[in-house]
N, C-alpha and C. Protein backbone atom coordinates (compact mmCIF):
# COMPACT_ATOMS: atom_id res chain seq x y z
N UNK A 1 -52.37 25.29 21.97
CA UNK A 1 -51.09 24.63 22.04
C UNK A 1 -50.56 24.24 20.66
N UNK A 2 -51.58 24.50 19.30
CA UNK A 2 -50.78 24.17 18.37
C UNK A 2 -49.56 24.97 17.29
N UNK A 3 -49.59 25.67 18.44
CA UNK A 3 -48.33 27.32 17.91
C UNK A 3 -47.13 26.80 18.25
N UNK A 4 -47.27 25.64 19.32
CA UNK A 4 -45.57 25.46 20.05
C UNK A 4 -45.55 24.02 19.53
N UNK A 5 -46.60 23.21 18.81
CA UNK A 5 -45.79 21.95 19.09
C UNK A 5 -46.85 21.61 17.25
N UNK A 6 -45.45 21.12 16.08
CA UNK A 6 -46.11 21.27 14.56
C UNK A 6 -47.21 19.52 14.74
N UNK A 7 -48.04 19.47 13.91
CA UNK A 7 -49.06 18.31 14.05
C UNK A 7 -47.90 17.00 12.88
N UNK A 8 -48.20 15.85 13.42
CA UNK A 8 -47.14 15.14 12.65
C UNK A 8 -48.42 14.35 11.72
N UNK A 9 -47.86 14.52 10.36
CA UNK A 9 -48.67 13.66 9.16
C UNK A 9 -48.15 12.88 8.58
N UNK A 10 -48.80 12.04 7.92
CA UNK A 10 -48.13 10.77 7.25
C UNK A 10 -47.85 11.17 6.35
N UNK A 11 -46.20 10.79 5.62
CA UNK A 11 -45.98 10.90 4.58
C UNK A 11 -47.17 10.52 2.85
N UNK A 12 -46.91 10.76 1.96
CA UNK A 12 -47.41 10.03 1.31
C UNK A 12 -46.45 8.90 0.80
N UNK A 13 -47.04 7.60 0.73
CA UNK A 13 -46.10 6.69 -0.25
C UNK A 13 -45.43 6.83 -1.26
N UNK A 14 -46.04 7.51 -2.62
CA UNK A 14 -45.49 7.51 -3.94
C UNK A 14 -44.17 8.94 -3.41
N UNK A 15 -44.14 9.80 -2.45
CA UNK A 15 -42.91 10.55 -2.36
C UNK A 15 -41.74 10.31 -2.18
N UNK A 16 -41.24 8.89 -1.72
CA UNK A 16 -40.30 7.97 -1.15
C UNK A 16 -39.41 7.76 -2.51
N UNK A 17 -37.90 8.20 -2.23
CA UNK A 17 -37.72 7.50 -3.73
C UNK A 17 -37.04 5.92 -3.76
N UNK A 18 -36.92 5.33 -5.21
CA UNK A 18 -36.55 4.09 -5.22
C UNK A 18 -35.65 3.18 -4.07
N UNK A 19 -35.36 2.26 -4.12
CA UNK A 19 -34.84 1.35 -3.72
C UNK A 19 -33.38 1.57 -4.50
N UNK A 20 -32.95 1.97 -5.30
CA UNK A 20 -31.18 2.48 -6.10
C UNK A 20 -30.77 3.80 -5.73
N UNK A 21 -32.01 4.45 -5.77
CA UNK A 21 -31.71 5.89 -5.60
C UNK A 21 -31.18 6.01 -3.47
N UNK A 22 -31.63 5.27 -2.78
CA UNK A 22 -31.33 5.03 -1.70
C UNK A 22 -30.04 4.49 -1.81
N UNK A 23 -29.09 3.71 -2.27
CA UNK A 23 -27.84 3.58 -2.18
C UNK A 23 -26.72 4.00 -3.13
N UNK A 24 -27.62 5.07 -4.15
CA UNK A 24 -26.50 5.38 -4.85
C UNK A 24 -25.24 6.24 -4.35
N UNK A 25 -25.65 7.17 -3.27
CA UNK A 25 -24.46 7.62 -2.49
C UNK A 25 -23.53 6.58 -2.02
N UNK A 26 -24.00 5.76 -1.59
CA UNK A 26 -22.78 4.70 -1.15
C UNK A 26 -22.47 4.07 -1.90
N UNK A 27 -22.68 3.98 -2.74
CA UNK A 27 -21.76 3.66 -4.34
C UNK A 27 -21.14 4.30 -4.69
N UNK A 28 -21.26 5.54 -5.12
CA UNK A 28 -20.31 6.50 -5.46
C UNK A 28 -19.45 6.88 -4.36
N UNK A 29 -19.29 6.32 -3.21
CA UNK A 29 -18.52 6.73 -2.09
C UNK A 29 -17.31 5.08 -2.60
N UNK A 30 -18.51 4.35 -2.74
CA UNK A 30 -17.08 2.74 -2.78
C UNK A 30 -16.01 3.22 -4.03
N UNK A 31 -16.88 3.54 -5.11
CA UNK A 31 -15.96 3.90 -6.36
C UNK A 31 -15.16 4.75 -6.13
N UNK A 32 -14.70 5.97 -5.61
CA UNK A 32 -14.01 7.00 -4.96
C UNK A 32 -13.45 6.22 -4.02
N UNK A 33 -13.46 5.52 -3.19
CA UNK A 33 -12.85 4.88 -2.47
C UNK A 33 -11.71 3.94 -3.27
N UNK A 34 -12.47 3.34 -4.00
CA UNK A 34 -11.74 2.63 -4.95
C UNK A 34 -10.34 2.77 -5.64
N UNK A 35 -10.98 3.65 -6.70
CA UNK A 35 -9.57 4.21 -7.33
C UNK A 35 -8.88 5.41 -6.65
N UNK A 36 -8.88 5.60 -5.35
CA UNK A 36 -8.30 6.46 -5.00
C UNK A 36 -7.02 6.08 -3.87
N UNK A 37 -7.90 4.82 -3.27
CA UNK A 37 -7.38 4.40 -1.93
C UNK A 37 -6.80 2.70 -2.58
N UNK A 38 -8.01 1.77 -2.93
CA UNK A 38 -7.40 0.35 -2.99
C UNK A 38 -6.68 0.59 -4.24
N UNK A 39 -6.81 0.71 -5.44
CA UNK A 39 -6.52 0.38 -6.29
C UNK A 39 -4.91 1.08 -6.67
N UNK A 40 -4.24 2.11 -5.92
CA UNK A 40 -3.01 2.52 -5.75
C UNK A 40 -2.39 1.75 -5.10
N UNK A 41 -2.65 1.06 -3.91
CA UNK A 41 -2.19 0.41 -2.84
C UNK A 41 -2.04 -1.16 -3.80
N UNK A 42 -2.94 -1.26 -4.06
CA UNK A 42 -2.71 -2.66 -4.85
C UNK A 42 -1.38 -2.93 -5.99
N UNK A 43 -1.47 -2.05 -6.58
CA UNK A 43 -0.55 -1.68 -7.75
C UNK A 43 0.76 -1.28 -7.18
N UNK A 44 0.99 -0.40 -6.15
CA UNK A 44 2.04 -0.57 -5.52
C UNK A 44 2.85 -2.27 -4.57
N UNK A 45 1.59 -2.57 -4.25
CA UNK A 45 2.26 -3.89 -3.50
C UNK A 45 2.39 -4.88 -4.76
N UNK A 46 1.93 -5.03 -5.90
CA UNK A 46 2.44 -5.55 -7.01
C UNK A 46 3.81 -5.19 -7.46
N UNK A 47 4.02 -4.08 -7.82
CA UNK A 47 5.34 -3.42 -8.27
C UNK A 47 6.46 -3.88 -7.07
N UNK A 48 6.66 -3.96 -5.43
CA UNK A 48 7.12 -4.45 -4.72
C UNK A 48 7.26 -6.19 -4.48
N UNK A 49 5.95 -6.31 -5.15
CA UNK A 49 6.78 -7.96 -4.93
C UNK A 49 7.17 -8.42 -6.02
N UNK A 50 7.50 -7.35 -7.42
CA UNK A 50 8.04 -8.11 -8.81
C UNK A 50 9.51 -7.32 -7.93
N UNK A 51 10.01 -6.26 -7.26
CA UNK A 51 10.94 -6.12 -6.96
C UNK A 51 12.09 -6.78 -6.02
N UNK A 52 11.20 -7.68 -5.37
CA UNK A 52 11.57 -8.58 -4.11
C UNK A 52 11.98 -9.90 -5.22
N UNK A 53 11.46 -10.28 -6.46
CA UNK A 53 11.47 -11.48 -7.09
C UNK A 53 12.43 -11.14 -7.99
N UNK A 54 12.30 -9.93 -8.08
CA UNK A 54 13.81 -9.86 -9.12
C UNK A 54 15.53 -9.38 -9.06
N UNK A 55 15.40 -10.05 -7.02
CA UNK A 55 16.48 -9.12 -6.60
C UNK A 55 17.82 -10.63 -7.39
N UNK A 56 19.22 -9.95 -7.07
CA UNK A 56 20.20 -10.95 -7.49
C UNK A 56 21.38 -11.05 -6.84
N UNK A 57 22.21 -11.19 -6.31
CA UNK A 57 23.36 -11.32 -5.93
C UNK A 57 24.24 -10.34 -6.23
N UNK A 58 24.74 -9.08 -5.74
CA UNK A 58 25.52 -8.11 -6.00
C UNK A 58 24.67 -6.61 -6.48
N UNK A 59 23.59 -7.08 -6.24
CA UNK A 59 22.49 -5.55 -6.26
C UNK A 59 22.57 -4.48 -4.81
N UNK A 60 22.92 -3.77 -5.16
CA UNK A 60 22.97 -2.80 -3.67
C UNK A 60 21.49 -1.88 -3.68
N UNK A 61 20.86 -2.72 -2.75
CA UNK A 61 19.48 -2.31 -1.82
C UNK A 61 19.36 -1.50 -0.59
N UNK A 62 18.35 -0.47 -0.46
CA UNK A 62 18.44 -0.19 0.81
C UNK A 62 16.85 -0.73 1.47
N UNK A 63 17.41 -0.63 2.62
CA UNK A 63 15.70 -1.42 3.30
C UNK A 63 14.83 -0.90 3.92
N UNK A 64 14.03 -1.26 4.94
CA UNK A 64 12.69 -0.45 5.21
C UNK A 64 13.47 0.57 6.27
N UNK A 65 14.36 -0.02 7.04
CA UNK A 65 15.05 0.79 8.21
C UNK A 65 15.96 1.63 7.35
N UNK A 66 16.39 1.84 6.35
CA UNK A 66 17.22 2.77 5.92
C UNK A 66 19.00 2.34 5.77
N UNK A 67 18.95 1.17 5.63
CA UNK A 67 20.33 -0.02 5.86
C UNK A 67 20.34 0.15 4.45
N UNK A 68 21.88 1.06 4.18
CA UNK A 68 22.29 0.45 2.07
C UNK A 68 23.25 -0.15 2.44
N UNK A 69 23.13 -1.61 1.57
CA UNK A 69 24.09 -2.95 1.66
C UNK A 69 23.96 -3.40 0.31
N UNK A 70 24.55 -4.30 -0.03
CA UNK A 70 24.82 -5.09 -1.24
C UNK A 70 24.49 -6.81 -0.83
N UNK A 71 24.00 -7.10 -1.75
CA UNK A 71 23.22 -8.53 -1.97
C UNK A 71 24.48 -9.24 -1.64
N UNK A 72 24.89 -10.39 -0.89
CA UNK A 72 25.80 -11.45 -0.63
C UNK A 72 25.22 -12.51 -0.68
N UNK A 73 24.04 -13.35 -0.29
CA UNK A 73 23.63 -14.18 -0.82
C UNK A 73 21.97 -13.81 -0.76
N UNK A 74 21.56 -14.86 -1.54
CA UNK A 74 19.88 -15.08 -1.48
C UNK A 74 19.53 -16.18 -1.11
N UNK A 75 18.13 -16.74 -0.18
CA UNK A 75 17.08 -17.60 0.16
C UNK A 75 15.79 -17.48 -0.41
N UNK A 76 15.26 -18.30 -0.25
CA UNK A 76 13.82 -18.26 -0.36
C UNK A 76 13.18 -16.60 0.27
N UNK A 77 13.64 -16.83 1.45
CA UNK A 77 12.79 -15.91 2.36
C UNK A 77 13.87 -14.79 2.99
N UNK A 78 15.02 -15.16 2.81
CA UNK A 78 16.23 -14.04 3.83
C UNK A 78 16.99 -14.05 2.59
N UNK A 79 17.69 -12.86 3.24
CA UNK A 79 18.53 -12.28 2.16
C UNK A 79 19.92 -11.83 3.35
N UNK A 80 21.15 -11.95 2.58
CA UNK A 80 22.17 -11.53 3.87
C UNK A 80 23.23 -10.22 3.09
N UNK A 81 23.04 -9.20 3.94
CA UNK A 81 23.34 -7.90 2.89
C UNK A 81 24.89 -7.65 3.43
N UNK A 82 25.59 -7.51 2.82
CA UNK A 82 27.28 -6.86 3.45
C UNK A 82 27.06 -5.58 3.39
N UNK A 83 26.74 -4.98 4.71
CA UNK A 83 26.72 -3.56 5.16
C UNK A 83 28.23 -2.89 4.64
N UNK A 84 29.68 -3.70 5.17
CA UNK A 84 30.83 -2.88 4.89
C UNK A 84 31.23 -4.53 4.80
N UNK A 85 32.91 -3.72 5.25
CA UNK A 85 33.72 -5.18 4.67
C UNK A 85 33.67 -5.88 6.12
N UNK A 86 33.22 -7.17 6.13
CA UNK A 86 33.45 -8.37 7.25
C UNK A 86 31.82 -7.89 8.21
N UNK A 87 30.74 -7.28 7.50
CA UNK A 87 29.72 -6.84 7.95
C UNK A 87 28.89 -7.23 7.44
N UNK A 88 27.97 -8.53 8.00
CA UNK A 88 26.39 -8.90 7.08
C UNK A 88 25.79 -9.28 8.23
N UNK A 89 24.70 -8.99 7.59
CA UNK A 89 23.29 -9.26 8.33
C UNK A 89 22.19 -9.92 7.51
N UNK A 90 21.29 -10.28 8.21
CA UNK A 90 20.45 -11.60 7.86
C UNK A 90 19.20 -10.78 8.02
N UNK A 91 18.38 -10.27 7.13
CA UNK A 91 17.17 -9.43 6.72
C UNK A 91 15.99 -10.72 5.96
N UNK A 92 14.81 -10.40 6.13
CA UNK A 92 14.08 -10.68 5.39
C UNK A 92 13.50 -10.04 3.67
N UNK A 93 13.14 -10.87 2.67
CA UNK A 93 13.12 -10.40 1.84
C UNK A 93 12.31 -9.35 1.47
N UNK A 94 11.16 -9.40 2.30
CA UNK A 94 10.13 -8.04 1.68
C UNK A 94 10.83 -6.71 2.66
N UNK A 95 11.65 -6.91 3.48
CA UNK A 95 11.96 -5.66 4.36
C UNK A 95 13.12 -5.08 3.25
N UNK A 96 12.86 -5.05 2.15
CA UNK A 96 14.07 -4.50 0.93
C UNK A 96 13.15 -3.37 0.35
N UNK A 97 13.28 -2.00 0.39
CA UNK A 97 12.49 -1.18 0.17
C UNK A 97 12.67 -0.66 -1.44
N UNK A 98 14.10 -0.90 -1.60
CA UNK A 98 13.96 -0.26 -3.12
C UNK A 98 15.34 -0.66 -3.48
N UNK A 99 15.98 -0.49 -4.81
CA UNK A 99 17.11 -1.13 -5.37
C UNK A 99 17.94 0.18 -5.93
N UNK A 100 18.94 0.25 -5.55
CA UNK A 100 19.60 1.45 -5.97
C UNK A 100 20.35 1.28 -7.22
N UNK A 101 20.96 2.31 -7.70
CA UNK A 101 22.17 1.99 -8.67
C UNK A 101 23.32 1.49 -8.33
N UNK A 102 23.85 0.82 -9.19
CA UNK A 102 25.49 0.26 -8.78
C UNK A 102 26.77 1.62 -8.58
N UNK A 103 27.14 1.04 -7.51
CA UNK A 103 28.44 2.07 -6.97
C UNK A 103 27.77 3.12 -5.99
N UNK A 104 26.42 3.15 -5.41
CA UNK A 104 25.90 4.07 -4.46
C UNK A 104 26.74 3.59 -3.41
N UNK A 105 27.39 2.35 -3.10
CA UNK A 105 27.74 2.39 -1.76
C UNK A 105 28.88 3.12 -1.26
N UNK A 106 29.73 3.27 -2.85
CA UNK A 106 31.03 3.97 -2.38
C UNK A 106 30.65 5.19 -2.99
N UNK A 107 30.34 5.84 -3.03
CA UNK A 107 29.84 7.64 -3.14
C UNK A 107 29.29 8.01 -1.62
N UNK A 108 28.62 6.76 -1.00
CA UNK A 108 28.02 7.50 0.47
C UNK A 108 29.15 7.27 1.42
């Protein structure tokens, strides 16, 4: 019967490798993870909230839904955009996706 079934032996001890060498794959998986995944994402949500802090009164923004309006007033936390003439709405400030140039509203 020992043709069909292999005999099981003990490893030896000293073949085992270290205790670093066992997690260095998952290290080099966090670092790759790292600068690939957090560290873009981070730097982007930085660059977005110096953009949210540096909005002003008469900046024409468009927002996460795709709304281009012009700044009418500012809050702390809301912002109220004049879509057209006798047209505003009451948005929150991080839902401001990006800041356009002046006069985009009358070219679209």
């Amino acid at each position: 019967m020992d043709f069909l079934i292999a005999n099981a032996y003990a490893q030896d001890a000293a073949a085992q490798p270290g205790g670093l060498m066992q997690f260095l794959p998952l290290i080099l998986i966090f670092i790759v993870f790292y600068f690939l995944l957090i560290r873009p994402q981070m730097k982007r949500a930085k660059e977005h909230k110096a953009l949210v802090a540096g909005l002003s009164k008469g900046d024409e923004v468009v927002t996460n839904g795709g709304l281009l309006g012009k700044i009418a007033e500012l809050n702390d936390s809301f912002v109220t955009l004049e879509l057209a003439d006798n047209v505003q709405i009451k948005i929150q400030r991080h839902a401001i996706a990006s800041v356009m140039p002046k006069g985009t509203m009358k070219s679209a």
